[in-house]
N, C-alpha and C. Protein backbone atom coordinates (compact mmCIF):
# COMPACT_ATOMS: atom_id res chain seq x y z
N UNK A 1 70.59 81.10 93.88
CA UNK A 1 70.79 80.48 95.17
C UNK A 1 70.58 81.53 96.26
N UNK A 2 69.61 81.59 97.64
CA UNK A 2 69.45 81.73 98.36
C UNK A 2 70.78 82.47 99.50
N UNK A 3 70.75 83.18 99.87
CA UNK A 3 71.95 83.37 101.08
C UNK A 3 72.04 82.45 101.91
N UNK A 4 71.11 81.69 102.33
CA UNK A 4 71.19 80.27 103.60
C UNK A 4 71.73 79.42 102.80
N UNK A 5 71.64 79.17 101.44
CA UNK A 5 72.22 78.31 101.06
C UNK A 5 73.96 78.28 101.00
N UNK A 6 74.21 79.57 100.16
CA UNK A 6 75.62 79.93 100.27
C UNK A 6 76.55 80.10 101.73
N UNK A 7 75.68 80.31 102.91
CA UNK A 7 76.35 80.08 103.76
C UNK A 7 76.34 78.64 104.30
N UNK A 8 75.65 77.88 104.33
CA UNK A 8 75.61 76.45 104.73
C UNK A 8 76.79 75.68 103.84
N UNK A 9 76.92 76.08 102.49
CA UNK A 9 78.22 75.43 101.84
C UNK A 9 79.31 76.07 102.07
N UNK A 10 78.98 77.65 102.53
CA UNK A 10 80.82 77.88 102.70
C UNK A 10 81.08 77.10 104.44
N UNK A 11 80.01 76.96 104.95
CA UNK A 11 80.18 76.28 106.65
C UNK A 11 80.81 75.19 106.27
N UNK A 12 80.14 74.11 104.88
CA UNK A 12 80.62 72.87 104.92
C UNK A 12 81.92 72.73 104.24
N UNK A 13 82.09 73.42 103.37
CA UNK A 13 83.20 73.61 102.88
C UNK A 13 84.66 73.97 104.11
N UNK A 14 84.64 74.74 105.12
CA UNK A 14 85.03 74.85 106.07
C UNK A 14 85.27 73.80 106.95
N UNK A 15 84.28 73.28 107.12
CA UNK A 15 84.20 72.06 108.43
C UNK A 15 85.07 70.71 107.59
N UNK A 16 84.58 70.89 106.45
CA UNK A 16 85.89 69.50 105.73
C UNK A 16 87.16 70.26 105.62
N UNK A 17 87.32 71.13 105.42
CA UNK A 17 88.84 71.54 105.45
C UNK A 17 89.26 71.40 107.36
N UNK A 18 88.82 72.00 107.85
CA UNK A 18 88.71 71.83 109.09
C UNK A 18 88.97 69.73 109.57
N UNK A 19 88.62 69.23 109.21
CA UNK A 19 88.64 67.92 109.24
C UNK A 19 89.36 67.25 108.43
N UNK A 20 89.70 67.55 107.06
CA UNK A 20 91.11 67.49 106.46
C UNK A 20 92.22 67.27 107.10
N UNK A 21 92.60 69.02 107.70
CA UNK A 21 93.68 69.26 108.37
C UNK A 21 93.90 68.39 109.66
N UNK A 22 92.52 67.84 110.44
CA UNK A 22 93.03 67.35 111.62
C UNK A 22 93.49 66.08 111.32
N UNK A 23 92.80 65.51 110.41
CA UNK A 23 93.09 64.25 109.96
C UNK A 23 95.01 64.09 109.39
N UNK A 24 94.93 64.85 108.60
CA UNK A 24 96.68 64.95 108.25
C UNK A 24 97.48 65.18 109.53
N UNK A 25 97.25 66.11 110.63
CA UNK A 25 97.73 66.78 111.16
C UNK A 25 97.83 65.42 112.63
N UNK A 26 97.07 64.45 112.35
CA UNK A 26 97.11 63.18 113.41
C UNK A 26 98.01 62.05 112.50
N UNK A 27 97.87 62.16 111.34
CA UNK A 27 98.84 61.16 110.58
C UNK A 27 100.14 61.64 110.97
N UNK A 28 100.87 63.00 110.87
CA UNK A 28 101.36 63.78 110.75
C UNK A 28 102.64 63.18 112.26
N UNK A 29 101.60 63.67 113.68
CA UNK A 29 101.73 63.52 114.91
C UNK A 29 102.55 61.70 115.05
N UNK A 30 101.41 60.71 114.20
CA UNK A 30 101.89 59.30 114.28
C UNK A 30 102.89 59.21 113.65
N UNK A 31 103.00 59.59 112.51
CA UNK A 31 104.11 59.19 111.92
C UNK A 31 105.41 59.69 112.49
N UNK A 32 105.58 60.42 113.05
CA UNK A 32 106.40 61.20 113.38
C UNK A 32 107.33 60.68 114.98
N UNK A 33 106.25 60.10 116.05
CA UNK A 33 106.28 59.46 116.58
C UNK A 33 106.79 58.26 116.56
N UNK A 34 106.51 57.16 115.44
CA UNK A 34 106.79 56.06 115.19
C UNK A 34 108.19 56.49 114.76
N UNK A 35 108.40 57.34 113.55
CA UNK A 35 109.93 57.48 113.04
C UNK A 35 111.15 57.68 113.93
N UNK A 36 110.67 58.46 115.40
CA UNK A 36 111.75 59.31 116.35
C UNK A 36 111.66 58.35 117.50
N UNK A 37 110.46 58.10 118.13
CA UNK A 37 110.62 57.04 119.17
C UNK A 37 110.46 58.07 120.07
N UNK A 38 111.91 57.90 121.31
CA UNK A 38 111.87 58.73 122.51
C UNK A 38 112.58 59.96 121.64
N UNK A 39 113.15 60.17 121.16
CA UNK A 39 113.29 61.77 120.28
C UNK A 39 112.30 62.31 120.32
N UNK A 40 111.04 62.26 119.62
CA UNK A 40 109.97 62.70 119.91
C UNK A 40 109.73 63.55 121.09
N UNK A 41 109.65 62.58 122.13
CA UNK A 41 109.63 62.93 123.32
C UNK A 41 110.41 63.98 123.70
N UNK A 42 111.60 63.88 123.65
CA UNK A 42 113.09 64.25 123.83
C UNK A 42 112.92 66.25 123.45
N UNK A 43 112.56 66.12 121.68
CA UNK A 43 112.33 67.23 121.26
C UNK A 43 110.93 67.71 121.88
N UNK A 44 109.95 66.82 121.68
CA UNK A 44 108.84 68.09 122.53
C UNK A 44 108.90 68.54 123.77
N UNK A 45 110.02 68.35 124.51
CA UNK A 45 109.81 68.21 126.11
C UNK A 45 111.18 69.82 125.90
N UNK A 46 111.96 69.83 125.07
CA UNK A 46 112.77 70.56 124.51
C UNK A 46 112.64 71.62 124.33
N UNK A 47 111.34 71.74 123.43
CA UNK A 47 110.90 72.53 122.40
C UNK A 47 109.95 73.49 123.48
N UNK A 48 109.01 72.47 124.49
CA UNK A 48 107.80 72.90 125.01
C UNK A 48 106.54 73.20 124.49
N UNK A 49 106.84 73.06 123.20
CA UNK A 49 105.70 72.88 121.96
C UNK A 49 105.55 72.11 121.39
N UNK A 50 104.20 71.39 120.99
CA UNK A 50 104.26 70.04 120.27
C UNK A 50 104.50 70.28 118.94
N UNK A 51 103.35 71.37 118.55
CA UNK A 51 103.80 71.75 117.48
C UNK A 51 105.08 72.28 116.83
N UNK A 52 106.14 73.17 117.73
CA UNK A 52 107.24 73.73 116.96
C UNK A 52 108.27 72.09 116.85
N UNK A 53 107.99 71.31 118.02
CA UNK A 53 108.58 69.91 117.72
C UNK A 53 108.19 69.13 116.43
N UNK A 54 107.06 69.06 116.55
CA UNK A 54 107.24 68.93 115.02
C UNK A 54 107.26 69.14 113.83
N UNK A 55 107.51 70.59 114.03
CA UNK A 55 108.11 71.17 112.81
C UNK A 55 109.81 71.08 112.60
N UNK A 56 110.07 70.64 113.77
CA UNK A 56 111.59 70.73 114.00
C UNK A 56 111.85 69.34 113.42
N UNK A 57 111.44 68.14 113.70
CA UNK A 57 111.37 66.44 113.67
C UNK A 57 111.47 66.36 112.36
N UNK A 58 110.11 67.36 111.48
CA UNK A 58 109.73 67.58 109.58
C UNK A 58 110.73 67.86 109.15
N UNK A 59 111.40 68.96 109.54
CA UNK A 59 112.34 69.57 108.91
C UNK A 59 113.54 68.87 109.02
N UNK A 60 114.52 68.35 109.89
CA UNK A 60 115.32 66.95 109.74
C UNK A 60 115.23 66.50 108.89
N UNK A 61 113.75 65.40 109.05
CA UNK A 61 113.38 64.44 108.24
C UNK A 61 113.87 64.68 106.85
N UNK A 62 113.10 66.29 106.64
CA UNK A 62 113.34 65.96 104.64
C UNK A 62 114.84 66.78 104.70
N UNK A 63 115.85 67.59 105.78
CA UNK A 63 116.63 68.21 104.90
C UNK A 63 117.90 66.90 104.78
N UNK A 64 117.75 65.49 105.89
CA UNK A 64 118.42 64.58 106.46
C UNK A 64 118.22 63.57 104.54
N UNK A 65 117.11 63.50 104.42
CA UNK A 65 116.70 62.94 102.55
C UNK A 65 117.59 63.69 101.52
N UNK A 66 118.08 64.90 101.61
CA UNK A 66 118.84 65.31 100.86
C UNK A 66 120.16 65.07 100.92
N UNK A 67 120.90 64.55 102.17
CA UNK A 67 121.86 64.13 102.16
C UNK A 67 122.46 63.09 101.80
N UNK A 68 123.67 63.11 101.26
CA UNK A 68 124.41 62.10 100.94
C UNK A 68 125.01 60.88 101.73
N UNK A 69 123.95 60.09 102.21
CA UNK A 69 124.67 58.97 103.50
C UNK A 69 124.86 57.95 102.40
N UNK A 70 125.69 57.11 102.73
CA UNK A 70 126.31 56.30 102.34
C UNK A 70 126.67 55.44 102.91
N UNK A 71 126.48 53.75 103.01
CA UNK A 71 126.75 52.71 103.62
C UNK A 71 128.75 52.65 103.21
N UNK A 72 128.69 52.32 104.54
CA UNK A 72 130.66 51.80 104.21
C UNK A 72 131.03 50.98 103.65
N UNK A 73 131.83 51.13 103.36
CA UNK A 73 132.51 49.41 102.63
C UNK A 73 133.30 48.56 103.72
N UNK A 74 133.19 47.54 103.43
CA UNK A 74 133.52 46.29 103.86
C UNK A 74 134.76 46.66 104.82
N UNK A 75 135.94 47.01 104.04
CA UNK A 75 137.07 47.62 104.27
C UNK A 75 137.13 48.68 105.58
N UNK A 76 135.90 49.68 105.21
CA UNK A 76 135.40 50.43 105.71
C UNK A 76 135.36 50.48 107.41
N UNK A 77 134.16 49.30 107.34
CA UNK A 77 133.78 48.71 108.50
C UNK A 77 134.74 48.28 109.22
N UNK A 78 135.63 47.47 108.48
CA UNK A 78 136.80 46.45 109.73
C UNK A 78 137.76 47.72 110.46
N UNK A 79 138.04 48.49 109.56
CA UNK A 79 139.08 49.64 110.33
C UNK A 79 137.83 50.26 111.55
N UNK A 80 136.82 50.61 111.24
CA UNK A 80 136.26 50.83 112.26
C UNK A 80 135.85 50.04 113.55
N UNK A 81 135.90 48.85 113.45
CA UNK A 81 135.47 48.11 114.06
C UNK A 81 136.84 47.87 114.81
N UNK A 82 137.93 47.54 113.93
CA UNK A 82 139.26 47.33 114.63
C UNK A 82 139.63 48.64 115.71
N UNK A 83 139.48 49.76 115.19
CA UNK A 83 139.89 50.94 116.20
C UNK A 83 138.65 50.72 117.49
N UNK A 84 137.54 50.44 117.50
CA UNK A 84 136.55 50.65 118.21
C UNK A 84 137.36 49.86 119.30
N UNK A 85 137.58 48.47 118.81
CA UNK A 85 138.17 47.54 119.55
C UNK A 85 139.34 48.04 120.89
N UNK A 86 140.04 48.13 119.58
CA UNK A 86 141.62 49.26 119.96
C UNK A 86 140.99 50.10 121.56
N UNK A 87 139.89 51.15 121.20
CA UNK A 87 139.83 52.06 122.03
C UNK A 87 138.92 51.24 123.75
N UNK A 88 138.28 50.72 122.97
CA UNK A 88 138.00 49.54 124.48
C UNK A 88 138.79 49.12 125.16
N UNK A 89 139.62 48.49 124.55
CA UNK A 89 140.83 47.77 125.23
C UNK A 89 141.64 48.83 126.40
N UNK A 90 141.61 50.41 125.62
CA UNK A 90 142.46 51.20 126.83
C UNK A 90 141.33 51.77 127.84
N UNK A 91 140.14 50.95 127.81
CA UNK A 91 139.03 51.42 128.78
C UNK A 91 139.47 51.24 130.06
N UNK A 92 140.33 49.79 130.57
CA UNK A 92 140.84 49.54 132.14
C UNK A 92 142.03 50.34 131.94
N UNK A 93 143.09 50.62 131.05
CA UNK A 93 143.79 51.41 131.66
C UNK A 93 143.47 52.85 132.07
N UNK A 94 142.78 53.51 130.89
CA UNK A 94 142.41 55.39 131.15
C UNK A 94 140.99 55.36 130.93
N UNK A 95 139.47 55.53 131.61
CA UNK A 95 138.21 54.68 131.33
C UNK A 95 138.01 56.39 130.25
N UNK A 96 138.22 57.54 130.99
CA UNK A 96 138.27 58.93 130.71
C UNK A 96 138.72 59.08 129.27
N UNK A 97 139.83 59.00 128.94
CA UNK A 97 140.43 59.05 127.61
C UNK A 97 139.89 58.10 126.71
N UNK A 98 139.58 56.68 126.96
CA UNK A 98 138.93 55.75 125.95
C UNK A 98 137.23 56.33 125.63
N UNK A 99 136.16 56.92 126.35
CA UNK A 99 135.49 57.86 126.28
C UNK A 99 135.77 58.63 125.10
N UNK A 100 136.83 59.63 125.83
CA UNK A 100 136.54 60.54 124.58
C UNK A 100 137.02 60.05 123.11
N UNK A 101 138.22 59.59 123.50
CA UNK A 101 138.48 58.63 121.85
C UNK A 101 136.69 58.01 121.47
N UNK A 102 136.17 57.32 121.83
CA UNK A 102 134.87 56.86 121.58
C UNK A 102 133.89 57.90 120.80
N UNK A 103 133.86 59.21 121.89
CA UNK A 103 132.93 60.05 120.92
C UNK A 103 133.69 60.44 119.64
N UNK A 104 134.91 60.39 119.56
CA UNK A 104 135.54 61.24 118.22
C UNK A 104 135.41 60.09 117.18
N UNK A 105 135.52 58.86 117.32
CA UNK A 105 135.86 57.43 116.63
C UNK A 105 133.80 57.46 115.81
N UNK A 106 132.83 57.68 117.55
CA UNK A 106 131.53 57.93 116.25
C UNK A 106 131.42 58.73 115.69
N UNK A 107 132.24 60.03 116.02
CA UNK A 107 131.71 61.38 114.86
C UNK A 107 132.65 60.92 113.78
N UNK A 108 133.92 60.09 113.38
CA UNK A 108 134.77 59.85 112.22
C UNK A 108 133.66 58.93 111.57
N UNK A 109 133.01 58.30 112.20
CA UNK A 109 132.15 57.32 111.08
C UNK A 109 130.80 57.43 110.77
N UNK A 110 130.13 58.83 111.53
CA UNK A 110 129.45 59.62 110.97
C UNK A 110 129.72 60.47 109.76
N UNK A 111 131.00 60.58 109.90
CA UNK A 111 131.38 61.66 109.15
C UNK A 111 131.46 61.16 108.21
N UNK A 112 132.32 59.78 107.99
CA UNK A 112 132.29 58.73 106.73
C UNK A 112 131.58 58.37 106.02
N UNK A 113 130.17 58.30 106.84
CA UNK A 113 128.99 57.83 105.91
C UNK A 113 128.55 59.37 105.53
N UNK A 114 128.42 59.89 105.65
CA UNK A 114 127.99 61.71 105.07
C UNK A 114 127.24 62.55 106.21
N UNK A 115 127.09 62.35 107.44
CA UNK A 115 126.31 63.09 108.29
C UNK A 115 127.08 64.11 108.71
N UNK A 116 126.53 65.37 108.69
CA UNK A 116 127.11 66.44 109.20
C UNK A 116 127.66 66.29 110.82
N UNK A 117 128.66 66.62 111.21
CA UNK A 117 129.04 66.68 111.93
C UNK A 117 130.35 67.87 112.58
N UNK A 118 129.37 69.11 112.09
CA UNK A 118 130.03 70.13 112.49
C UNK A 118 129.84 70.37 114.02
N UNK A 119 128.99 70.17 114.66
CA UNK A 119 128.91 69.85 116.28
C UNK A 119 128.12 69.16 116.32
N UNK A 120 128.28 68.77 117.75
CA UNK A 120 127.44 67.91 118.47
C UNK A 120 125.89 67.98 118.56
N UNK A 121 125.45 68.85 118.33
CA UNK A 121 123.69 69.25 118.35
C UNK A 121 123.02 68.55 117.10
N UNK A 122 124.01 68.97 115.51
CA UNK A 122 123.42 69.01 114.63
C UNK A 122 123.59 67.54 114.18
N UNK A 123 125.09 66.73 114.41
CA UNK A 123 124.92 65.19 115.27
C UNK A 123 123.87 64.91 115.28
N UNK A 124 124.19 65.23 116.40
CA UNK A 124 122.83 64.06 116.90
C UNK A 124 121.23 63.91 116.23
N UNK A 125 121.06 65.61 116.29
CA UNK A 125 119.65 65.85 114.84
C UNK A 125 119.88 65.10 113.79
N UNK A 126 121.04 64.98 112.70
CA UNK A 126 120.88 63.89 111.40
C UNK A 126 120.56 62.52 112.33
N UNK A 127 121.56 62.13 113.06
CA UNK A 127 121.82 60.73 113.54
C UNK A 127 120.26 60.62 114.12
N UNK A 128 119.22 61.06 114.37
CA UNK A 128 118.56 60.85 115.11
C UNK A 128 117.02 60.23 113.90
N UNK A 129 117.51 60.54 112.83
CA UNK A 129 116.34 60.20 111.66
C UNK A 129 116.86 59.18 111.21
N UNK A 130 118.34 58.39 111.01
CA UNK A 130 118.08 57.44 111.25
C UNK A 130 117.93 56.04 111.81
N UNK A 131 118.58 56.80 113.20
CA UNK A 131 119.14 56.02 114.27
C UNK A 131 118.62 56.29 115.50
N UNK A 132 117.20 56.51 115.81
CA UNK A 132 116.31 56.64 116.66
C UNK A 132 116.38 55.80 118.24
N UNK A 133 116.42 54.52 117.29
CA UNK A 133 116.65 54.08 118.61
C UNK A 133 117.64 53.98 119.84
N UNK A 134 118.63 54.51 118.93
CA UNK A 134 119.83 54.46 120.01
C UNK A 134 120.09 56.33 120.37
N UNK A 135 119.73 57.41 119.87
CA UNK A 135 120.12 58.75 120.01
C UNK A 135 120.22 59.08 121.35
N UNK A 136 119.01 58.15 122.13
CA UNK A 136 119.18 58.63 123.72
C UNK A 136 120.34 58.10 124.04
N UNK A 137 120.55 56.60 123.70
CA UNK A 137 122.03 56.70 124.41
C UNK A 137 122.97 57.53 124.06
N UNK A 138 122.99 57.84 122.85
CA UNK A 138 124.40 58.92 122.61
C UNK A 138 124.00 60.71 123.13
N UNK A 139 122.91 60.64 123.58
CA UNK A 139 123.03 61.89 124.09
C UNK A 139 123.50 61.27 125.73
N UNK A 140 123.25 60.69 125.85
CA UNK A 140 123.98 60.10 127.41
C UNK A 140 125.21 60.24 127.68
N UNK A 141 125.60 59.32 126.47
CA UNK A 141 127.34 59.10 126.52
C UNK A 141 127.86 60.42 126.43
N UNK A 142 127.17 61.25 125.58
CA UNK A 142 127.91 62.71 125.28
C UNK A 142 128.21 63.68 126.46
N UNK A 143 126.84 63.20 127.58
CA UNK A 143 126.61 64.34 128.75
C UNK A 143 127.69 63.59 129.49
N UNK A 144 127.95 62.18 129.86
CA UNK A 144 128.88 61.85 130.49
C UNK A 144 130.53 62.63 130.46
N UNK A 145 130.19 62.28 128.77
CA UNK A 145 131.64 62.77 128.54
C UNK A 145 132.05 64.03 128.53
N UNK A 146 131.09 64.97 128.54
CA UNK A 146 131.25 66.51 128.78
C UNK A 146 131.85 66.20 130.42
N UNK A 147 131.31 65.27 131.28
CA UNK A 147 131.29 65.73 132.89
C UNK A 147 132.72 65.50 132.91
N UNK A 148 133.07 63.89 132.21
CA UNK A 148 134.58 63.35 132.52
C UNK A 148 135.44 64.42 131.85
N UNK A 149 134.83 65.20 130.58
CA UNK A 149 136.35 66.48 130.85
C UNK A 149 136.19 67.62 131.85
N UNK A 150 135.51 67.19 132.33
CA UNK A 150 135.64 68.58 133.82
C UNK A 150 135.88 68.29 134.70
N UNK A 151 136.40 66.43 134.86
CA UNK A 151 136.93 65.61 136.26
C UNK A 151 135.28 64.92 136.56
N UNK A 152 134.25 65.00 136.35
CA UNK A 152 133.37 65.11 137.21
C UNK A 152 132.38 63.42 136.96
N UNK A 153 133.10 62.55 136.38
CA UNK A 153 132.35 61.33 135.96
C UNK A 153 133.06 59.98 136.50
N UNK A 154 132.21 59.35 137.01
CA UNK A 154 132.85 58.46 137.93
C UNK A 154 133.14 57.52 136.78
N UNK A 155 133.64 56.60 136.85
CA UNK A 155 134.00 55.14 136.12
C UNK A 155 132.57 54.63 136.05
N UNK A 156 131.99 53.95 136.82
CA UNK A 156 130.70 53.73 136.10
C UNK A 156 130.14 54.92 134.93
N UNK A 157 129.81 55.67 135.98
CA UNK A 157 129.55 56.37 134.35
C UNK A 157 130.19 56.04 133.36
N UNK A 158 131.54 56.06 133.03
CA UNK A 158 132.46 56.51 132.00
C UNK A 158 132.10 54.89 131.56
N UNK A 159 131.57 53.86 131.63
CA UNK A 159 131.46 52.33 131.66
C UNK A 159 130.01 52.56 130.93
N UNK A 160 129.24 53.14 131.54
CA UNK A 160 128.03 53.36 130.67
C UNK A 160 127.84 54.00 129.51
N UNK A 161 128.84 54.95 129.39
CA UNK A 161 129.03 55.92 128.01
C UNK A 161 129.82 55.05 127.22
N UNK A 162 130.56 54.50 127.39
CA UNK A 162 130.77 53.47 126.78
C UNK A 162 130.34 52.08 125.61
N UNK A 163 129.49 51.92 126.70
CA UNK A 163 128.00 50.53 126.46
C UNK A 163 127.25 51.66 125.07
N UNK A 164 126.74 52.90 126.07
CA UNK A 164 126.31 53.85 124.86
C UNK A 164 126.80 54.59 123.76
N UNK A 165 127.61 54.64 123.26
CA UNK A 165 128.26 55.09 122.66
C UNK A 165 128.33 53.70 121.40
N UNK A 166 128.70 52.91 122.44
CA UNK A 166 128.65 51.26 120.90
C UNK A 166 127.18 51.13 120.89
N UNK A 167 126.21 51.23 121.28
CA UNK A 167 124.92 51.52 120.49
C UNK A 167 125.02 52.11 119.57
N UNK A 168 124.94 53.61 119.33
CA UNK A 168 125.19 53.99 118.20
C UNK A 168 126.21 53.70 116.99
N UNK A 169 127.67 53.56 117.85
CA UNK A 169 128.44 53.36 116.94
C UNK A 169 128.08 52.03 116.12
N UNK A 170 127.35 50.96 116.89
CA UNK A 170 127.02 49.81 115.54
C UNK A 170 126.39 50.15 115.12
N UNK A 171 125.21 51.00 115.50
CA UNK A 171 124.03 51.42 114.10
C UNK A 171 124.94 52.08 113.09
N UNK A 172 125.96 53.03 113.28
CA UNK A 172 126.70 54.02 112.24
C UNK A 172 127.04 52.71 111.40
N UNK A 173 128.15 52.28 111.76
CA UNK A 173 128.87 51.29 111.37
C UNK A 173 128.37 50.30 110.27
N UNK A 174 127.27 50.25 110.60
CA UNK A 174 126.19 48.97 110.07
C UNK A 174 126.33 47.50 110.61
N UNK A 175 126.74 47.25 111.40
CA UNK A 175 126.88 46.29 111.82
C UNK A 175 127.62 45.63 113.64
N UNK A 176 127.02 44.82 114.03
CA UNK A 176 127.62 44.70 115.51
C UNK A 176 129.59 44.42 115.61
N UNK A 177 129.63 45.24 116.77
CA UNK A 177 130.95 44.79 116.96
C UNK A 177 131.19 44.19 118.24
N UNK A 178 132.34 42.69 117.64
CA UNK A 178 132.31 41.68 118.61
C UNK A 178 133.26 42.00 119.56
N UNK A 179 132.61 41.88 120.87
CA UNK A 179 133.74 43.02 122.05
C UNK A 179 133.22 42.36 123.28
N UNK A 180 134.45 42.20 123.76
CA UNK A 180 134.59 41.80 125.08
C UNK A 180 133.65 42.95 126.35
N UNK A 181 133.18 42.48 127.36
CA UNK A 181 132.62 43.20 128.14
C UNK A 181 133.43 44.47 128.48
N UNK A 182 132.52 45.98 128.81
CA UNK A 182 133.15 46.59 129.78
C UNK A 182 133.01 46.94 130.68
């Protein structure tokens, strides 16, 4: 074989690997997208890299597969659902304190089903693979509720963290909880 020849196949050999990779590397981008939603967003805007975002999104994904989640039991659910209740109800008397009871009530039933919940960051990262659609609200409710322990969150707010906060908490939960307006 010729030298023009051997270089024209290591070119082509190249240009399909080259085209391989973009091809995976756009499956890669979609899929990833579709799985996170505005997370996606959220983390690349975060990150400032598309790429280290989604290496960050990958890495979730499969270390979130190794974990032990677990749907609640029946039993499970009603105590949660009953306290959720419980903590609404003291929303018109203290809107501030029913808040934070709220974030601790979703990290107990995160915690129940198996999601790490050694802070709030790494939260929201499991919760976010498989509860996408709601993560923006609970990063909402969370920033609220950081402000209301520093005095700094009006009642609406504390009314909206609220609303957000039972987003997530029914996805945790598995199921809607029937609740009077707040």
């Amino acid at each position: 074989m010729n030298t023009t020849a051997i270089v024209a196949i290591v070119v082509a050999v190249i240009a399909l690997a080259v085209a391989v990779w973009a091809v995976w590397q756009t499956q890669r981008t979609k899929h990833l997208r579709t799985k996170f939603g505005p997370e996606y967003d959220y983390t690349v805007e975060r990150e400032g890299d598309r790429r280290k975002a989604e290496a960050e999104l990958a890495h979730r994904e499969a270390k979130a597969k190794r974990l032990q989640i677990r749907e609640l039991t029946p039993q499970e659910r009603d105590q949660f659902a009953n306290a959720w209740r419980d903590e609404q109800a003291h929303f018109v008397e203290n809107p501030s304190q029913a808040v934070a009871a709220a974030d601790a009530l979703v990290s107990r039933a995160m915690m129940a089903r198996g999601y790490p919940t050694a802070d709030y960051e790494t939260q929201a990262a499991y919760a976010s693979v498989d509860h996408a659609r709601v993560i923006g609200d609970y990063r909402q409710a969370h920033a609220i509720a950081e402000r209301s322990r520093a005095g700094q969150a009006s009642t609406e707010e504390l009314r909206r963290a609220m609303i957000s906060y039972r987003a997530l908490f029914e996805a945790v939960v598995g199921s809607p909880v029937l609740l009077s307006r707040v």
